[in-house]
N, C-alpha and C. Protein backbone atom coordinates (compact mmCIF):
# COMPACT_ATOMS: atom_id res chain seq x y z
N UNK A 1 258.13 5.47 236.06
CA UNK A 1 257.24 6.43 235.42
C UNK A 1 256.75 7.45 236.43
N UNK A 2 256.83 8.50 236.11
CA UNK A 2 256.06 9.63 237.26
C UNK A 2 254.76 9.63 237.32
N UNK A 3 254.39 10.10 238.49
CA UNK A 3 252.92 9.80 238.34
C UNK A 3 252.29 11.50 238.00
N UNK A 4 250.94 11.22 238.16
CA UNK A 4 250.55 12.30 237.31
C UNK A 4 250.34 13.36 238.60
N UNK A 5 250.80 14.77 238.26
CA UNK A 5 250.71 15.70 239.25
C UNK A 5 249.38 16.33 239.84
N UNK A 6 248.86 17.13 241.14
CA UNK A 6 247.95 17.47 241.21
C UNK A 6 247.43 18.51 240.29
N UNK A 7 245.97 18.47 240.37
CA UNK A 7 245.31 19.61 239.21
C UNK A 7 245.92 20.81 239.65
N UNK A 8 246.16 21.58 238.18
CA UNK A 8 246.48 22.51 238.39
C UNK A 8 246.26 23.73 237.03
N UNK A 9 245.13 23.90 237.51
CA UNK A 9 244.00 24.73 236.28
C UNK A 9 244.52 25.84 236.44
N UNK A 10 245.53 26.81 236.95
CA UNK A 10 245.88 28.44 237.10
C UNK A 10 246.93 28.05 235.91
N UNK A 11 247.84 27.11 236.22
CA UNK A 11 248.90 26.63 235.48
C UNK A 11 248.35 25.94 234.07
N UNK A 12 247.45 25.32 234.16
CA UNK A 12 247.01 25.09 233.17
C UNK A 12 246.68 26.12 231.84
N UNK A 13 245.97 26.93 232.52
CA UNK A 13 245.34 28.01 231.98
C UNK A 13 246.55 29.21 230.95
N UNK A 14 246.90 29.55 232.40
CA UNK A 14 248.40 30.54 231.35
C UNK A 14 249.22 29.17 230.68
N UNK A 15 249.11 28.00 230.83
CA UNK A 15 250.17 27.82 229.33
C UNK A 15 249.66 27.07 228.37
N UNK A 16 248.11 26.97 228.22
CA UNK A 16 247.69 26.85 227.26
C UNK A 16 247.01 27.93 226.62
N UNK A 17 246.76 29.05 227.33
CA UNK A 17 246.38 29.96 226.64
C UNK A 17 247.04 31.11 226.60
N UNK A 18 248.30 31.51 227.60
CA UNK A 18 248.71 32.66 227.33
C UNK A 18 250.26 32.09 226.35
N UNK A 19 251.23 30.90 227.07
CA UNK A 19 251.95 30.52 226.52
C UNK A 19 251.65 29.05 225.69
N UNK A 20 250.72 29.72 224.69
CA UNK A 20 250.49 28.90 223.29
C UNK A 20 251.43 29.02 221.90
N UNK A 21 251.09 28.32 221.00
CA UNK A 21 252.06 28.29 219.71
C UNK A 21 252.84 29.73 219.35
N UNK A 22 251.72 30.54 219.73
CA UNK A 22 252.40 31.71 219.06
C UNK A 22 252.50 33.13 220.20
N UNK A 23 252.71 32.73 221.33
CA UNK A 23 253.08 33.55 222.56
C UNK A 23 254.14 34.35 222.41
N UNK A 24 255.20 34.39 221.44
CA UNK A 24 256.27 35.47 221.61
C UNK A 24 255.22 36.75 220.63
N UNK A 25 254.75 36.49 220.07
CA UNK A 25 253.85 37.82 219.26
C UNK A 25 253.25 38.97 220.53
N UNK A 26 252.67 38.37 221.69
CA UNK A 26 252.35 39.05 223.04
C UNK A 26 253.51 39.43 223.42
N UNK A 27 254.40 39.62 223.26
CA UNK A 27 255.58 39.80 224.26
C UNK A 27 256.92 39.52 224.79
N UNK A 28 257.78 39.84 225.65
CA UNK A 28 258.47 38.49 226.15
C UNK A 28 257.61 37.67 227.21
N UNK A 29 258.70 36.67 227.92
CA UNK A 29 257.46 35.77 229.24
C UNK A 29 256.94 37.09 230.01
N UNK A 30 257.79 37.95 230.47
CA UNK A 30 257.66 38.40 231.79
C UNK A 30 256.22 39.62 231.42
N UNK A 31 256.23 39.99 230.32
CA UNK A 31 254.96 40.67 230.06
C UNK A 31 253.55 39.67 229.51
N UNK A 32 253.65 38.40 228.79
CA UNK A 32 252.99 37.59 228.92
C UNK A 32 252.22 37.06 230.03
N UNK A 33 253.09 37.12 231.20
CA UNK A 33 252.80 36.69 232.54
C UNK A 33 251.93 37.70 232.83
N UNK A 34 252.57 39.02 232.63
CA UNK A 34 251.69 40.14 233.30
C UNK A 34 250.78 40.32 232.98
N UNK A 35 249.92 40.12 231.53
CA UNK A 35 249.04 40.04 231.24
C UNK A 35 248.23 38.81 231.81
N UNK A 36 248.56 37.68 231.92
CA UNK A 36 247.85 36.80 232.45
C UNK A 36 247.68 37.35 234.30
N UNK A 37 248.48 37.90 234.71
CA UNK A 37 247.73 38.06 235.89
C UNK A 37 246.72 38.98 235.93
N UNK A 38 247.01 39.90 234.87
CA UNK A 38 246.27 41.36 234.96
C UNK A 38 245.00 40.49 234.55
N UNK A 39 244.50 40.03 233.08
CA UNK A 39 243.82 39.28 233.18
C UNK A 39 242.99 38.31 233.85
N UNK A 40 243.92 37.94 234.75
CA UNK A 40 242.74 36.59 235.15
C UNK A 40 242.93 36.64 236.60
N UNK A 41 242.85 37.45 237.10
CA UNK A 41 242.95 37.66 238.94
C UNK A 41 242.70 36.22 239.62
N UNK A 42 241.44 35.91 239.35
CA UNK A 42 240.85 35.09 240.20
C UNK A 42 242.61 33.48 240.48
N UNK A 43 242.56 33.27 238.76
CA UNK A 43 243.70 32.35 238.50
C UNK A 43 245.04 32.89 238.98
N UNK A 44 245.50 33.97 238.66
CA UNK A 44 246.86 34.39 239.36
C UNK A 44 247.05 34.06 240.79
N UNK A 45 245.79 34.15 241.65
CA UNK A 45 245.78 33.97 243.07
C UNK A 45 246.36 32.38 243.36
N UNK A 46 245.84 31.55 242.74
CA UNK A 46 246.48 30.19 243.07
C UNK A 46 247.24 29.40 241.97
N UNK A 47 247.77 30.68 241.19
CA UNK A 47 249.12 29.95 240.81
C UNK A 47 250.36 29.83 241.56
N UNK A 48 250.98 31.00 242.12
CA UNK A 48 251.94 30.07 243.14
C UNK A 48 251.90 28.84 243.74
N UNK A 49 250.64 28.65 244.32
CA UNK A 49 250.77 27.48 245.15
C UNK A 49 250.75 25.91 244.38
N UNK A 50 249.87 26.69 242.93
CA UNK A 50 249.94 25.31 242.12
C UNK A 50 251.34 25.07 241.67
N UNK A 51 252.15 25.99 241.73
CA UNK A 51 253.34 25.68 241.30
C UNK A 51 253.95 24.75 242.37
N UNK A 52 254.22 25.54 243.18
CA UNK A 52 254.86 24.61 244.63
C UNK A 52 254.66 23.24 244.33
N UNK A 53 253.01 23.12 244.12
CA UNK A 53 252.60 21.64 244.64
C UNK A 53 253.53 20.71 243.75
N UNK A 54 253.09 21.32 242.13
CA UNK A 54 254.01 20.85 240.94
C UNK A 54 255.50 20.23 241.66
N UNK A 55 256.08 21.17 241.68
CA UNK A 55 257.31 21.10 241.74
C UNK A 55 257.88 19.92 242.86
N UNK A 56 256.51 20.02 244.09
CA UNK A 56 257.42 19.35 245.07
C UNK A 56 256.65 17.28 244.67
N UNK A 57 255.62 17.37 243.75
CA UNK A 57 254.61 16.35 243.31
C UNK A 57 255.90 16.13 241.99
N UNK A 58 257.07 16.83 241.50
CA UNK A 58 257.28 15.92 239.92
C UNK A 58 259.27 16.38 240.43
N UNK A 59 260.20 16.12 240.79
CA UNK A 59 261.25 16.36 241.54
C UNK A 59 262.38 15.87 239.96
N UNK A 60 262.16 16.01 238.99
CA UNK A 60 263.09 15.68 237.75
C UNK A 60 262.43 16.57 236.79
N UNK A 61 263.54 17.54 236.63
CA UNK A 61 263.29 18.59 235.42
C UNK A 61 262.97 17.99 234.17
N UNK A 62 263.42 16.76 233.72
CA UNK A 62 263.30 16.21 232.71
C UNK A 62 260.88 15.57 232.44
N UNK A 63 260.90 15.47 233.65
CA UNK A 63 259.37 14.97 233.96
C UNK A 63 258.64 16.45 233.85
N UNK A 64 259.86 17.35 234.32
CA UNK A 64 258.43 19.00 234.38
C UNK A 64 258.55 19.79 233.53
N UNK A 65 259.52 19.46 232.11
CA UNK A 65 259.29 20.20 231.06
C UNK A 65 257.99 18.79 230.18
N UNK A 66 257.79 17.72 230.57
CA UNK A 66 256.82 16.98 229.88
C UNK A 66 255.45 17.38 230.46
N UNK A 67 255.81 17.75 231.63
CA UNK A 67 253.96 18.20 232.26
C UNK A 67 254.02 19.69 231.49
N UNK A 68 255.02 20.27 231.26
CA UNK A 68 254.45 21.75 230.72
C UNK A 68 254.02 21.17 229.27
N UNK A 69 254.65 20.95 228.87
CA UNK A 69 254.40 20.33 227.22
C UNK A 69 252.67 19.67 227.25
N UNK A 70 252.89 18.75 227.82
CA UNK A 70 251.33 18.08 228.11
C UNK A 70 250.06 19.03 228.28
N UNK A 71 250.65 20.75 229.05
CA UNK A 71 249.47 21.05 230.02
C UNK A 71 249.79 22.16 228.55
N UNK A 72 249.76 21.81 227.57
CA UNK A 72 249.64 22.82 227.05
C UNK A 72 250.57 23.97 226.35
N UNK A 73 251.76 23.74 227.31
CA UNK A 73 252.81 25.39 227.26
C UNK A 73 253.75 25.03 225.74
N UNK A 74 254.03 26.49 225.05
CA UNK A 74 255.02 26.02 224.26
C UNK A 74 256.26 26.83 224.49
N UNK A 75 256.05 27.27 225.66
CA UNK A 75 257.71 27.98 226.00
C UNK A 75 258.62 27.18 226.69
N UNK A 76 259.99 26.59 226.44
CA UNK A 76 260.92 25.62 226.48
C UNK A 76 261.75 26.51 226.94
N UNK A 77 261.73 26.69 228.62
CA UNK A 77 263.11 27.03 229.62
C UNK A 77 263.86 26.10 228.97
N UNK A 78 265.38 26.87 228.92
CA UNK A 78 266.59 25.81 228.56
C UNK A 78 267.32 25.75 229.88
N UNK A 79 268.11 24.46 229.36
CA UNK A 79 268.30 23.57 230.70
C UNK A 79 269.84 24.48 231.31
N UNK A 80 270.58 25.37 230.60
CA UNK A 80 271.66 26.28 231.10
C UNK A 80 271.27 27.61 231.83
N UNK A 81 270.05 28.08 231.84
CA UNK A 81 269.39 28.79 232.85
C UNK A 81 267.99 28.29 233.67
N UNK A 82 268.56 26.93 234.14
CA UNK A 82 268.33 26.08 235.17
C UNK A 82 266.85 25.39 234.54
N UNK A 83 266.46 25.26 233.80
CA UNK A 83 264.85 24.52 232.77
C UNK A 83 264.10 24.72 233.55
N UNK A 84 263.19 23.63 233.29
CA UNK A 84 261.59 23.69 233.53
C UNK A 84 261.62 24.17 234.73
N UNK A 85 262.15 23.93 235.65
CA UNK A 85 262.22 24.31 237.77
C UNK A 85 262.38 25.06 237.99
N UNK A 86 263.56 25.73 237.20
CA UNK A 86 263.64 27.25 237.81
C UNK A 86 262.97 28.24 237.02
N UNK A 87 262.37 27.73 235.80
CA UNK A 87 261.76 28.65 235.21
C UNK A 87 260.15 29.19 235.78
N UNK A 88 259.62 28.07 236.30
CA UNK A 88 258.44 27.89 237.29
C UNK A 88 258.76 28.45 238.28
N UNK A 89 259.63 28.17 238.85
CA UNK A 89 259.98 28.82 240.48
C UNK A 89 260.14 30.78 239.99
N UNK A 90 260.36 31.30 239.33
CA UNK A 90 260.80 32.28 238.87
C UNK A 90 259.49 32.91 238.22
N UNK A 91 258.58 32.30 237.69
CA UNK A 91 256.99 32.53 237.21
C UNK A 91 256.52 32.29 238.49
N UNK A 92 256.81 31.96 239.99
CA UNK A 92 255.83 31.73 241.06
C UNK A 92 256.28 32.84 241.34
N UNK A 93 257.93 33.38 241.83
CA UNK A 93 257.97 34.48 242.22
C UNK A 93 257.22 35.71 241.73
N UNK A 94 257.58 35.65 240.74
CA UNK A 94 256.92 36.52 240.01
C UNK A 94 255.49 36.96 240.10
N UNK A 95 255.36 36.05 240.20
CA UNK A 95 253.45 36.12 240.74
C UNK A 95 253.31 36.62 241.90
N UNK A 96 254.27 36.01 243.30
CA UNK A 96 253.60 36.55 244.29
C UNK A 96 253.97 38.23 244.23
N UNK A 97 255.14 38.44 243.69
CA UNK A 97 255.35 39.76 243.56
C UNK A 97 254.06 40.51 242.95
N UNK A 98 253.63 40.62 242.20
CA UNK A 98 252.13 40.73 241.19
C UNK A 98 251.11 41.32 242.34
N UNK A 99 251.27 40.19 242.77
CA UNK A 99 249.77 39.91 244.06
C UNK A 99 250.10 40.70 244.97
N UNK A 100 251.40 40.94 245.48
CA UNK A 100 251.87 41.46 246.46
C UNK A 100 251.69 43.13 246.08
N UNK A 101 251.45 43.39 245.20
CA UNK A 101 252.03 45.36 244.63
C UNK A 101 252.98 45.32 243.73
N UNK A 102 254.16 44.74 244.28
CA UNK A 102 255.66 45.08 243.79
C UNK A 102 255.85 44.78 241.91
């Protein structure tokens, strides 16, 4: 059984509230996202790292589409453009890009 990952309230936050039941009405992800950073500064700042921690704390894609599910999210990376891992790793980039200017 996996154990349970560290807190992670930035992550928490955008996928229970930005990627909720009815999140494609906002957008696609990548403007969803943008709104959640534009939105919530303080949280965008330590989502990358909550991701990292995620990722390197739950090491089976099959365990980190159940923590997204759990924490809330209803957007389902499919597993032929790499699932739950690379879809996170790709929402971290994304972020630091955000934070960064770019």
């Amino acid at each position: 059984m996996m154990e349970m990952p560290v807190d992670t309230p930035a992550l928490d936050h955008l996928l229970g509230s930005y990627f909720h039941q009815d999140w494609r009405r906002d957008g696609t992800e990548h403007e969803v996202l943008e709104t959640f950073m534009a939105d919530e500064p303080d949280l965008a700042v330590a989502l990358p790292p909550e991701i990292d921690d995620l990722l390197s704390g739950v090491p089976a894609d099959e365990d980190l589409g159940r923590v997204l599910l759990d924490k809330g999210g209803q957007y389902a990376p499919r597993s032929p453009a790499g699932g739950s891992r690379a879809w996170l790793q790709e929402v971290a980039r994304l972020a630091r890009a955000h934070l960064q200017g770019q």
